[in-house]
PDB file of N, CA and C in Angstrom:
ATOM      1  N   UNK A   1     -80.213  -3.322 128.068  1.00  0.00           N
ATOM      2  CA  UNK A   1     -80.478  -4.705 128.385  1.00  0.00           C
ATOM      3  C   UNK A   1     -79.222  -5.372 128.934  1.00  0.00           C
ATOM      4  N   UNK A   2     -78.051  -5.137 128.309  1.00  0.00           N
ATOM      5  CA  UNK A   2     -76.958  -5.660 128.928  1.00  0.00           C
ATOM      6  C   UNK A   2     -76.218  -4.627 128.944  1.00  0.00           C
ATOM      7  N   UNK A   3     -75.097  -4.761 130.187  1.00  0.00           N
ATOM      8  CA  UNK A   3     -74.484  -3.928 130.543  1.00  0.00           C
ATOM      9  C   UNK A   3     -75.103  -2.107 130.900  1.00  0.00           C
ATOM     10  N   UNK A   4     -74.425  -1.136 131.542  1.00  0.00           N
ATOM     11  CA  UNK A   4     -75.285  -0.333 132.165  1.00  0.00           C
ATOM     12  C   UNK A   4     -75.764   0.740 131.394  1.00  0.00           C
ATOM     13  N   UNK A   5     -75.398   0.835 129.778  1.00  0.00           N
ATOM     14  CA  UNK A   5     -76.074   2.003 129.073  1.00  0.00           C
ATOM     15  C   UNK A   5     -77.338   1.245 128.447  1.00  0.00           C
ATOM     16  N   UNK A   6     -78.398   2.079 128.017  1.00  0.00           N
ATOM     17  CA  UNK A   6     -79.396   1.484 127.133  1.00  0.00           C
ATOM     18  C   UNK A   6     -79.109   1.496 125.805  1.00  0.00           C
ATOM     19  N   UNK A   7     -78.819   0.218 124.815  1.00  0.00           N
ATOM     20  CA  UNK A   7     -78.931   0.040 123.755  1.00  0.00           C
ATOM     21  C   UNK A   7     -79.950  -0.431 122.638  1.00  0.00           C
ATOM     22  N   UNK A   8     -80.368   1.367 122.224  1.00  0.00           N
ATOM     23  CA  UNK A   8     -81.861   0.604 121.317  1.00  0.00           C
ATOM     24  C   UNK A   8     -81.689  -0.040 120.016  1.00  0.00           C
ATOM     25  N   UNK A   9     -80.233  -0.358 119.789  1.00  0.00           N
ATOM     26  CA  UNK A   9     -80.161  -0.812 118.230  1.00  0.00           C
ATOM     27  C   UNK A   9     -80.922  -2.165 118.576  1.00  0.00           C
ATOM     28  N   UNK A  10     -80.913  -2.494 117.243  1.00  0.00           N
ATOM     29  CA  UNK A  10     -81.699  -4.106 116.814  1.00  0.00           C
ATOM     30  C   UNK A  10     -80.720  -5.072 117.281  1.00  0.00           C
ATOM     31  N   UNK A  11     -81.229  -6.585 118.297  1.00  0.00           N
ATOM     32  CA  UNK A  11     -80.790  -7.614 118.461  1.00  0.00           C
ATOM     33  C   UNK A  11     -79.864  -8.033 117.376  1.00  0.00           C
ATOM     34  N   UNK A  12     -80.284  -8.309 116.286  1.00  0.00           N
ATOM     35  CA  UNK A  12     -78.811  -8.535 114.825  1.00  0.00           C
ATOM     36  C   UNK A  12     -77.741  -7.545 114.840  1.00  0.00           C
ATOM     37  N   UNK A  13     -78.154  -6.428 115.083  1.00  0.00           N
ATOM     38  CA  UNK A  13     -77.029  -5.262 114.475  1.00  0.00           C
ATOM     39  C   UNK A  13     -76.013  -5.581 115.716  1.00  0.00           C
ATOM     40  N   UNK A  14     -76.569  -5.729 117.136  1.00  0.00           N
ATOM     41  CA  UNK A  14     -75.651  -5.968 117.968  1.00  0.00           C
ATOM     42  C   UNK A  14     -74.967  -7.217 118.245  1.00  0.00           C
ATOM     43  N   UNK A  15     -75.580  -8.447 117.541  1.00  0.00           N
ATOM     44  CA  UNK A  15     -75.071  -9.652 117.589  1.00  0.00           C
ATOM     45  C   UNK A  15     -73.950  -9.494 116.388  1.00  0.00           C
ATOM     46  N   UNK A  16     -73.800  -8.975 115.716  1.00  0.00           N
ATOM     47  CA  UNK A  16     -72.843  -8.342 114.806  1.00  0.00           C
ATOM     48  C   UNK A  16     -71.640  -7.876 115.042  1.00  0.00           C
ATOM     49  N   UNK A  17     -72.291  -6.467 115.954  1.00  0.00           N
ATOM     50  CA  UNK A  17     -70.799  -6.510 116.700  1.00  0.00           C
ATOM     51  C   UNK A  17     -70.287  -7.006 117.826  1.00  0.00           C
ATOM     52  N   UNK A  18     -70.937  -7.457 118.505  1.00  0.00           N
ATOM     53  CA  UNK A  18     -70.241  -8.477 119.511  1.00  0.00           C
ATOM     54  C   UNK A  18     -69.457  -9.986 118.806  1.00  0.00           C
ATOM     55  N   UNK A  19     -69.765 -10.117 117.928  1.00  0.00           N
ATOM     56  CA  UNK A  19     -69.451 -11.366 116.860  1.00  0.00           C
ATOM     57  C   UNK A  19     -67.948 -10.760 116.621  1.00  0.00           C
ATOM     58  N   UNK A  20     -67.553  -9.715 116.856  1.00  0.00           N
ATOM     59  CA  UNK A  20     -66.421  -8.987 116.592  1.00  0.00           C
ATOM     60  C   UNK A  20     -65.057  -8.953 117.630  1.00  0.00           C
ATOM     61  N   UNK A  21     -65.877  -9.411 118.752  1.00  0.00           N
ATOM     62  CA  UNK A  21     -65.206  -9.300 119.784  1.00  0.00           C
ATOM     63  C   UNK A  21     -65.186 -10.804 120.075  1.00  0.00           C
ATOM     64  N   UNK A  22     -65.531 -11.625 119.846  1.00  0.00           N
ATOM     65  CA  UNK A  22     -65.355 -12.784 119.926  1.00  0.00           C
ATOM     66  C   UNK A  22     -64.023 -13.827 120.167  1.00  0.00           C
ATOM     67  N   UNK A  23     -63.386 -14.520 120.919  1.00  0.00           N
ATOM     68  CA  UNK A  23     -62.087 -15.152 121.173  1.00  0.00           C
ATOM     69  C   UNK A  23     -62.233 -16.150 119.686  1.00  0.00           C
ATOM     70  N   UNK A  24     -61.471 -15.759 118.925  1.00  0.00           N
ATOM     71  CA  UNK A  24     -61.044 -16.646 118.149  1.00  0.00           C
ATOM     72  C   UNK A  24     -60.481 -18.011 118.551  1.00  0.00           C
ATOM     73  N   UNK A  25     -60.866 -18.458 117.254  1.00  0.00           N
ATOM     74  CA  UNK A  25     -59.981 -20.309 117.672  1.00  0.00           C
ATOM     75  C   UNK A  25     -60.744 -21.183 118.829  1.00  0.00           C
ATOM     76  N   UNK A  26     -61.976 -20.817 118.752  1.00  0.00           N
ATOM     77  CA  UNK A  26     -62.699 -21.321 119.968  1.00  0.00           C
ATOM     78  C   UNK A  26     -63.723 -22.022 119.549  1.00  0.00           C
ATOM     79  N   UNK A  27     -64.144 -23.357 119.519  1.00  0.00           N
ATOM     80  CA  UNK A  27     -65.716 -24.049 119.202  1.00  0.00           C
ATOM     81  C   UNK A  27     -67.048 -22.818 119.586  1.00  0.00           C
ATOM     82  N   UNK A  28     -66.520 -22.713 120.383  1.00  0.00           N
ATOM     83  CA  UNK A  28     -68.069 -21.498 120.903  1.00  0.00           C
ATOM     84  C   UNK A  28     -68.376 -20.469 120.106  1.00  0.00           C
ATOM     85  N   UNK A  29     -67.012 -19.659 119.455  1.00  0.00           N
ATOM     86  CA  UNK A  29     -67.236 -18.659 118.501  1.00  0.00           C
ATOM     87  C   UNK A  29     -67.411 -19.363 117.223  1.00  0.00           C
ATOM     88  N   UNK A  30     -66.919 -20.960 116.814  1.00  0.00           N
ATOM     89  CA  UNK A  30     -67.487 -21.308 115.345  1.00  0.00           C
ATOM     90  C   UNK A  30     -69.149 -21.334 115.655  1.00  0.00           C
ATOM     91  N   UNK A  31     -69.538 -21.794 116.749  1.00  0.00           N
ATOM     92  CA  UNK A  31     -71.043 -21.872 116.981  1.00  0.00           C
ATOM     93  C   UNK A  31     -71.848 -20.784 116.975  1.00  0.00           C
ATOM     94  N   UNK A  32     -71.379 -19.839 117.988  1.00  0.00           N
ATOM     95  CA  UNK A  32     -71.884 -18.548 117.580  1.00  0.00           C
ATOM     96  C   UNK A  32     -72.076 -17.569 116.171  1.00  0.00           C
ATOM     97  N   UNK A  33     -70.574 -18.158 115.494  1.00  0.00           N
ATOM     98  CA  UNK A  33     -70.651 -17.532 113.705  1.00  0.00           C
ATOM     99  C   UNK A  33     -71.502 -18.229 112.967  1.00  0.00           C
ATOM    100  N   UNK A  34     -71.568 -19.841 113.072  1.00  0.00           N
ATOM    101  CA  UNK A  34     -72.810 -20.474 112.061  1.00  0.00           C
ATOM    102  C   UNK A  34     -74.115 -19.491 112.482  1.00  0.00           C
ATOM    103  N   UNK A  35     -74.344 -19.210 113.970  1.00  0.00           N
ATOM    104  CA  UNK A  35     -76.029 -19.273 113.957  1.00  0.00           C
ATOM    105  C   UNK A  35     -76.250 -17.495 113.932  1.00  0.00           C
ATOM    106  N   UNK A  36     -75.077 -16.757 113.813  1.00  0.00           N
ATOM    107  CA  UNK A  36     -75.253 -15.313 113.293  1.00  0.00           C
ATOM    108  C   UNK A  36     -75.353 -15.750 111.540  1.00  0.00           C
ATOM    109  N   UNK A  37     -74.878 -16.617 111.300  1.00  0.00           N
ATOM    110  CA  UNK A  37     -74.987 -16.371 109.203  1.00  0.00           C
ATOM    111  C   UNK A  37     -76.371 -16.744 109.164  1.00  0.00           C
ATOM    112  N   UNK A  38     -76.670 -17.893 109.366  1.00  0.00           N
ATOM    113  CA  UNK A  38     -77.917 -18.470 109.479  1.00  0.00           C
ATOM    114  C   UNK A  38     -78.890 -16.819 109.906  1.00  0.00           C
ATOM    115  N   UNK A  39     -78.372 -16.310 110.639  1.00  0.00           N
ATOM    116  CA  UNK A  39     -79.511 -15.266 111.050  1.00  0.00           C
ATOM    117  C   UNK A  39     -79.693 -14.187 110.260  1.00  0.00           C
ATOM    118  N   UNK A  40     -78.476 -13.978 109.236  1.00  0.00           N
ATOM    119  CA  UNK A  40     -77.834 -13.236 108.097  1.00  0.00           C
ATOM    120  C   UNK A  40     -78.580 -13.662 107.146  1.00  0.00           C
ATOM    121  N   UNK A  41     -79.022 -14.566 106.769  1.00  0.00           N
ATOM    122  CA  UNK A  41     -79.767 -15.367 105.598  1.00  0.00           C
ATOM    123  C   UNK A  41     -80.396 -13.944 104.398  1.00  0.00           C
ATOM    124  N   UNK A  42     -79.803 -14.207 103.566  1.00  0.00           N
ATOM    125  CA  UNK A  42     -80.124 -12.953 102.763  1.00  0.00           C
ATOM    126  C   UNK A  42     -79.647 -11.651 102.490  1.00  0.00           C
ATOM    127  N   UNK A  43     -78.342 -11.435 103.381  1.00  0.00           N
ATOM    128  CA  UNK A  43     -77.750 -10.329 103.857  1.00  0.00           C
ATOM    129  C   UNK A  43     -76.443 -10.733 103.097  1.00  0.00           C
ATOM    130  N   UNK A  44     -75.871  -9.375 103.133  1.00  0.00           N
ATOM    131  CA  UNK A  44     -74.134  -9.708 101.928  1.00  0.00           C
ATOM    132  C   UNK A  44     -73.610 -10.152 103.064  1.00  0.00           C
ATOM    133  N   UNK A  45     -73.430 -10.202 104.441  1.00  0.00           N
ATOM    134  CA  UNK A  45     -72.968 -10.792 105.825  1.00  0.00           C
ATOM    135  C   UNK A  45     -73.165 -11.751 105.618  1.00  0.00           C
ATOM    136  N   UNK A  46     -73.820 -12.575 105.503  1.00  0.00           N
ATOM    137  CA  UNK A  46     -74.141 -13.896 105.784  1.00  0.00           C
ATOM    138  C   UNK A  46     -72.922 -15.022 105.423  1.00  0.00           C
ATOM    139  N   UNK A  47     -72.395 -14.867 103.754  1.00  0.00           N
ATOM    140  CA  UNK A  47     -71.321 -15.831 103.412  1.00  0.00           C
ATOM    141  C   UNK A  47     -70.439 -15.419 104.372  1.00  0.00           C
ATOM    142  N   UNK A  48     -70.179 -13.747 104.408  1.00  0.00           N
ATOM    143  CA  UNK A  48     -68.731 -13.968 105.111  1.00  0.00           C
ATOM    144  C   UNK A  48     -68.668 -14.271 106.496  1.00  0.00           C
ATOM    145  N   UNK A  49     -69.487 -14.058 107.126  1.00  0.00           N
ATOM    146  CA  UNK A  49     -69.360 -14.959 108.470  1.00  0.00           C
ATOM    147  C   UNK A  49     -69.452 -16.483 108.374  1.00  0.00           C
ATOM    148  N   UNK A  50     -69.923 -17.214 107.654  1.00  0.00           N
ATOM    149  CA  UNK A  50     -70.098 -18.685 106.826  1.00  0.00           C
ATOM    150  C   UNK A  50     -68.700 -18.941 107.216  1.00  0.00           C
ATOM    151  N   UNK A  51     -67.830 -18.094 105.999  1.00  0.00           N
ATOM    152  CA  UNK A  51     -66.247 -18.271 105.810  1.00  0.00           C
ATOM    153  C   UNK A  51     -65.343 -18.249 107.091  1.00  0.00           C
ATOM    154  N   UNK A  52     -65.868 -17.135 107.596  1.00  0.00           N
ATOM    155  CA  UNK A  52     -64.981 -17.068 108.996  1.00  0.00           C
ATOM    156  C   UNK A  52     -64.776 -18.172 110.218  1.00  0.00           C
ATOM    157  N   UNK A  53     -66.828 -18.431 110.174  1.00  0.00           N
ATOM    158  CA  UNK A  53     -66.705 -20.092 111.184  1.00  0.00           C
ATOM    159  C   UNK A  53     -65.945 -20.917 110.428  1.00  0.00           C
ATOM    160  N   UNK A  54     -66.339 -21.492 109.226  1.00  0.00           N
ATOM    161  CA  UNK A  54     -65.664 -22.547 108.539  1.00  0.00           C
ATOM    162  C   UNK A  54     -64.243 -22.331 108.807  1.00  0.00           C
ATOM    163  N   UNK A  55     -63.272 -21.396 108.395  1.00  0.00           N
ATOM    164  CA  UNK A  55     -61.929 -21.611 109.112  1.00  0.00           C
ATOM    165  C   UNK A  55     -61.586 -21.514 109.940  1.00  0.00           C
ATOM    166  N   UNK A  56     -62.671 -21.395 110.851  1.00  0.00           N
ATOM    167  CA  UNK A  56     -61.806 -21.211 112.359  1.00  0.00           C
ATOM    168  C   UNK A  56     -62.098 -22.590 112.976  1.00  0.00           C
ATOM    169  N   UNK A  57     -63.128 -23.498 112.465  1.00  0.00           N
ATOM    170  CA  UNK A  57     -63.217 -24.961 112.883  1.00  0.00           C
ATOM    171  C   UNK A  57     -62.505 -25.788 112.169  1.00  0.00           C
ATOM    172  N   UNK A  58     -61.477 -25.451 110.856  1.00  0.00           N
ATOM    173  CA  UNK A  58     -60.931 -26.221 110.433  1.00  0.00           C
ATOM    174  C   UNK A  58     -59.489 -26.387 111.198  1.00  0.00           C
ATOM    175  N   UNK A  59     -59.154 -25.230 112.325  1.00  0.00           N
ATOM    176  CA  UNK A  59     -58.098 -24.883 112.932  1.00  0.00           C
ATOM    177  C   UNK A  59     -58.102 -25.815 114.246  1.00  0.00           C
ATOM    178  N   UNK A  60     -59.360 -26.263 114.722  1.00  0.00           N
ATOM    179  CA  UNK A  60     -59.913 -26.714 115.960  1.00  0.00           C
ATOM    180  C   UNK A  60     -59.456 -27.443 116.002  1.00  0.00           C
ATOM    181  N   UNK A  61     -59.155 -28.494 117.177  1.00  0.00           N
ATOM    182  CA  UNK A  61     -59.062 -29.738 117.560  1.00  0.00           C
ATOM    183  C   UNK A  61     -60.475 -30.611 117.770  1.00  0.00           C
ATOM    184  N   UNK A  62     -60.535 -31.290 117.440  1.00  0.00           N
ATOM    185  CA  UNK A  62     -62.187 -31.857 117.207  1.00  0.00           C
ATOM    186  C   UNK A  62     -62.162 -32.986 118.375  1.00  0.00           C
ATOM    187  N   UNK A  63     -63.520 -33.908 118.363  1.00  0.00           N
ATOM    188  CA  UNK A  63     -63.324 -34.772 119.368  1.00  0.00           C
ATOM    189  C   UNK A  63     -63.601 -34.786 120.753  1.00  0.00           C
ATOM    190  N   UNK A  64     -64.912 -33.312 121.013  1.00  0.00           N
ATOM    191  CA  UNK A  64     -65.772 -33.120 122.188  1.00  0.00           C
ATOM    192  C   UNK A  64     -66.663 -32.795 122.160  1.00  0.00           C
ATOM    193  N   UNK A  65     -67.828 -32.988 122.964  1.00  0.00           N
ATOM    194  CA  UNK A  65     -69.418 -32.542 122.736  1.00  0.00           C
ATOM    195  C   UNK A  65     -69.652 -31.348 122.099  1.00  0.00           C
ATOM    196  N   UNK A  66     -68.918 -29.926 122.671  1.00  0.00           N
ATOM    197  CA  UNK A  66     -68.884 -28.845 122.211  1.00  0.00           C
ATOM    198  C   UNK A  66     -68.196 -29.132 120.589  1.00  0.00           C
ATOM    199  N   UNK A  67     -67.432 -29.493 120.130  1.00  0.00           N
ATOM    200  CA  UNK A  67     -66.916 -29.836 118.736  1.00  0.00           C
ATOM    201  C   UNK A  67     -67.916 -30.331 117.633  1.00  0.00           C
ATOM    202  N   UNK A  68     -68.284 -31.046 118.276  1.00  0.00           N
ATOM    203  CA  UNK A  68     -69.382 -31.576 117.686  1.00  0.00           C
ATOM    204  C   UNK A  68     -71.037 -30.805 117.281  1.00  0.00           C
ATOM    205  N   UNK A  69     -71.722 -30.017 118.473  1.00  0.00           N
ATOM    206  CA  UNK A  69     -72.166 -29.500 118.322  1.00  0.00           C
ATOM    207  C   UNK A  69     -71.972 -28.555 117.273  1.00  0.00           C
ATOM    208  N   UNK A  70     -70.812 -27.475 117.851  1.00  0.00           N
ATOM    209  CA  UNK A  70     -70.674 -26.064 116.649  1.00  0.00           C
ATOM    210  C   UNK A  70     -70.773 -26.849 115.513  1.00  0.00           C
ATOM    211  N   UNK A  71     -70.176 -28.265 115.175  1.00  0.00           N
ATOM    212  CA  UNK A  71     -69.974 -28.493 113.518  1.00  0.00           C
ATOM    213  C   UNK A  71     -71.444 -28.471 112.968  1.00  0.00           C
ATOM    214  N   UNK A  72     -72.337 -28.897 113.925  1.00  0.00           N
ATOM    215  CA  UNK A  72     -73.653 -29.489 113.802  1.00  0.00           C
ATOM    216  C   UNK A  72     -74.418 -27.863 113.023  1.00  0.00           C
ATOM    217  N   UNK A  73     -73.790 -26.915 113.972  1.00  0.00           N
ATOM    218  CA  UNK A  73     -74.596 -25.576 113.801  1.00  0.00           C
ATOM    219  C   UNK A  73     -73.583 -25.182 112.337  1.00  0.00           C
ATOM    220  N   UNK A  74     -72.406 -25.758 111.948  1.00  0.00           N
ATOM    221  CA  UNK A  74     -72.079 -24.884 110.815  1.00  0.00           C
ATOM    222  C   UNK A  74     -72.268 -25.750 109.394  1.00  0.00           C
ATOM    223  N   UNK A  75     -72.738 -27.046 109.575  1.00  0.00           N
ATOM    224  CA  UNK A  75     -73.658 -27.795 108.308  1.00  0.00           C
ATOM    225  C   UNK A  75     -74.753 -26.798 108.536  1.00  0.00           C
ATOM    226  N   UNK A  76     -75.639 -26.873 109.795  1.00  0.00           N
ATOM    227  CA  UNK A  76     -76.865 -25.943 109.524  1.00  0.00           C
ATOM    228  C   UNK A  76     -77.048 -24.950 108.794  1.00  0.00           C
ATOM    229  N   UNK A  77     -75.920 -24.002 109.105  1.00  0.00           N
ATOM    230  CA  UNK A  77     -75.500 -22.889 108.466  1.00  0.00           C
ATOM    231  C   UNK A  77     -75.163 -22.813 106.973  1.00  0.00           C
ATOM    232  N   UNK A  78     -74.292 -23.870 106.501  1.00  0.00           N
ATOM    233  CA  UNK A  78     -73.857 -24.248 105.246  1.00  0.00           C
ATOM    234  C   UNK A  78     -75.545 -24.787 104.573  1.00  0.00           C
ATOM    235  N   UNK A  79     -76.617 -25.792 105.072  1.00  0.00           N
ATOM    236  CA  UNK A  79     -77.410 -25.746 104.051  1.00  0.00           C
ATOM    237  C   UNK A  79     -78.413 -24.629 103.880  1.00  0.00           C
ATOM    238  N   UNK A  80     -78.581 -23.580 104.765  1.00  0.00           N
ATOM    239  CA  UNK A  80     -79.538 -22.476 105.283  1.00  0.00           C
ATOM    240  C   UNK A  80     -78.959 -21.588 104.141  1.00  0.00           C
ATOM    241  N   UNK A  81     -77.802 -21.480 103.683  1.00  0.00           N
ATOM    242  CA  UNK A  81     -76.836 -20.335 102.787  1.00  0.00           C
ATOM    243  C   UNK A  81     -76.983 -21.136 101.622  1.00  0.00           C
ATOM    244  N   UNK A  82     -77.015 -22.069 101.220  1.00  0.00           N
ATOM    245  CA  UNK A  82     -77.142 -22.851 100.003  1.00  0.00           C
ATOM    246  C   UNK A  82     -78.186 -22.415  99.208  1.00  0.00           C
ATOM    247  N   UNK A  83     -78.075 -21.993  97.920  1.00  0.00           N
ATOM    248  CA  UNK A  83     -78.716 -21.774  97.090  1.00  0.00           C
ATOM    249  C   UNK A  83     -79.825 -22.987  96.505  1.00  0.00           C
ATOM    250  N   UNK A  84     -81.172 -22.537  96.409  1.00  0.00           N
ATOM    251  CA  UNK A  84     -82.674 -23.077  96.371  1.00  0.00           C
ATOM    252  C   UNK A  84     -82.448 -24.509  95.173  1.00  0.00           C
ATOM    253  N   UNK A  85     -81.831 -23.878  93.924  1.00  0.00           N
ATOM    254  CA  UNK A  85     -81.376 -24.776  92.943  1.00  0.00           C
ATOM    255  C   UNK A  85     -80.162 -26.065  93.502  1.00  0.00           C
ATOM    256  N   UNK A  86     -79.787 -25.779  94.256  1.00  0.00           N
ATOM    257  CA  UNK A  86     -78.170 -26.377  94.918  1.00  0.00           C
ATOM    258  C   UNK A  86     -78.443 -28.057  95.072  1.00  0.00           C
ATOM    259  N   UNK A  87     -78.297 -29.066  94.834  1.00  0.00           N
ATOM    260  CA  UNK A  87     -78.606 -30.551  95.665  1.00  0.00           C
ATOM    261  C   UNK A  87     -78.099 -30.274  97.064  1.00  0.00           C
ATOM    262  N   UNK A  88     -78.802 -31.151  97.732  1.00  0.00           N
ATOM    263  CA  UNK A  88     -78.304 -31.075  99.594  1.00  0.00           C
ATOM    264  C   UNK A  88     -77.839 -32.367  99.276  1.00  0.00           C
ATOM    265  N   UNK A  89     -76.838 -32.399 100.888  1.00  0.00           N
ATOM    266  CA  UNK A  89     -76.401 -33.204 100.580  1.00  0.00           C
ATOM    267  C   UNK A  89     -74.930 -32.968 101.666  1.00  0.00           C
TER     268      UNK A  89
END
């Protein structure tokens, strides 16, 4: 599907590792890590990619549409990982 070999693994397994290759320190990769955990939901993956966006947007410079957005996708992420008993909030 992308690039010129055929890859039959599963859409997740490969959003996984491309999540690997990712430019750090970038709004786009905190956005991309919330909506891989979120996709993790249930998986021992899931917190630690959680952890990884969360510090890499605390590193960010904030204060642009894109900034704003990823944060948008890593609350999403943060209440999607939240435990059923948990208050929101």
């Amino acid at each position: 599907m992308f690039g010129r070999s055929q890859d039959d693994r599963p859409p997740l397994q490969r959003a996984l590792d491309a999540a690997a290759t990712l430019k750090p320190g970038t709004w786009e990769s905190v956005e991309a890590l919330a909506q891989l955990a979120v996709a993790c939901q249930g998986s021992p993956d899931a917190a630690r990619i959680y952890r990884t966006a969360a510090e890499a947007a605390a590193q960010l410079k904030a204060g642009t549409f894109e900034s704003v957005r990823a944060l948008v996708w890593l609350h999403r992420a943060a209440e999607g990982l939240r435990p059923a008993d948990t208050p929101r909030g």
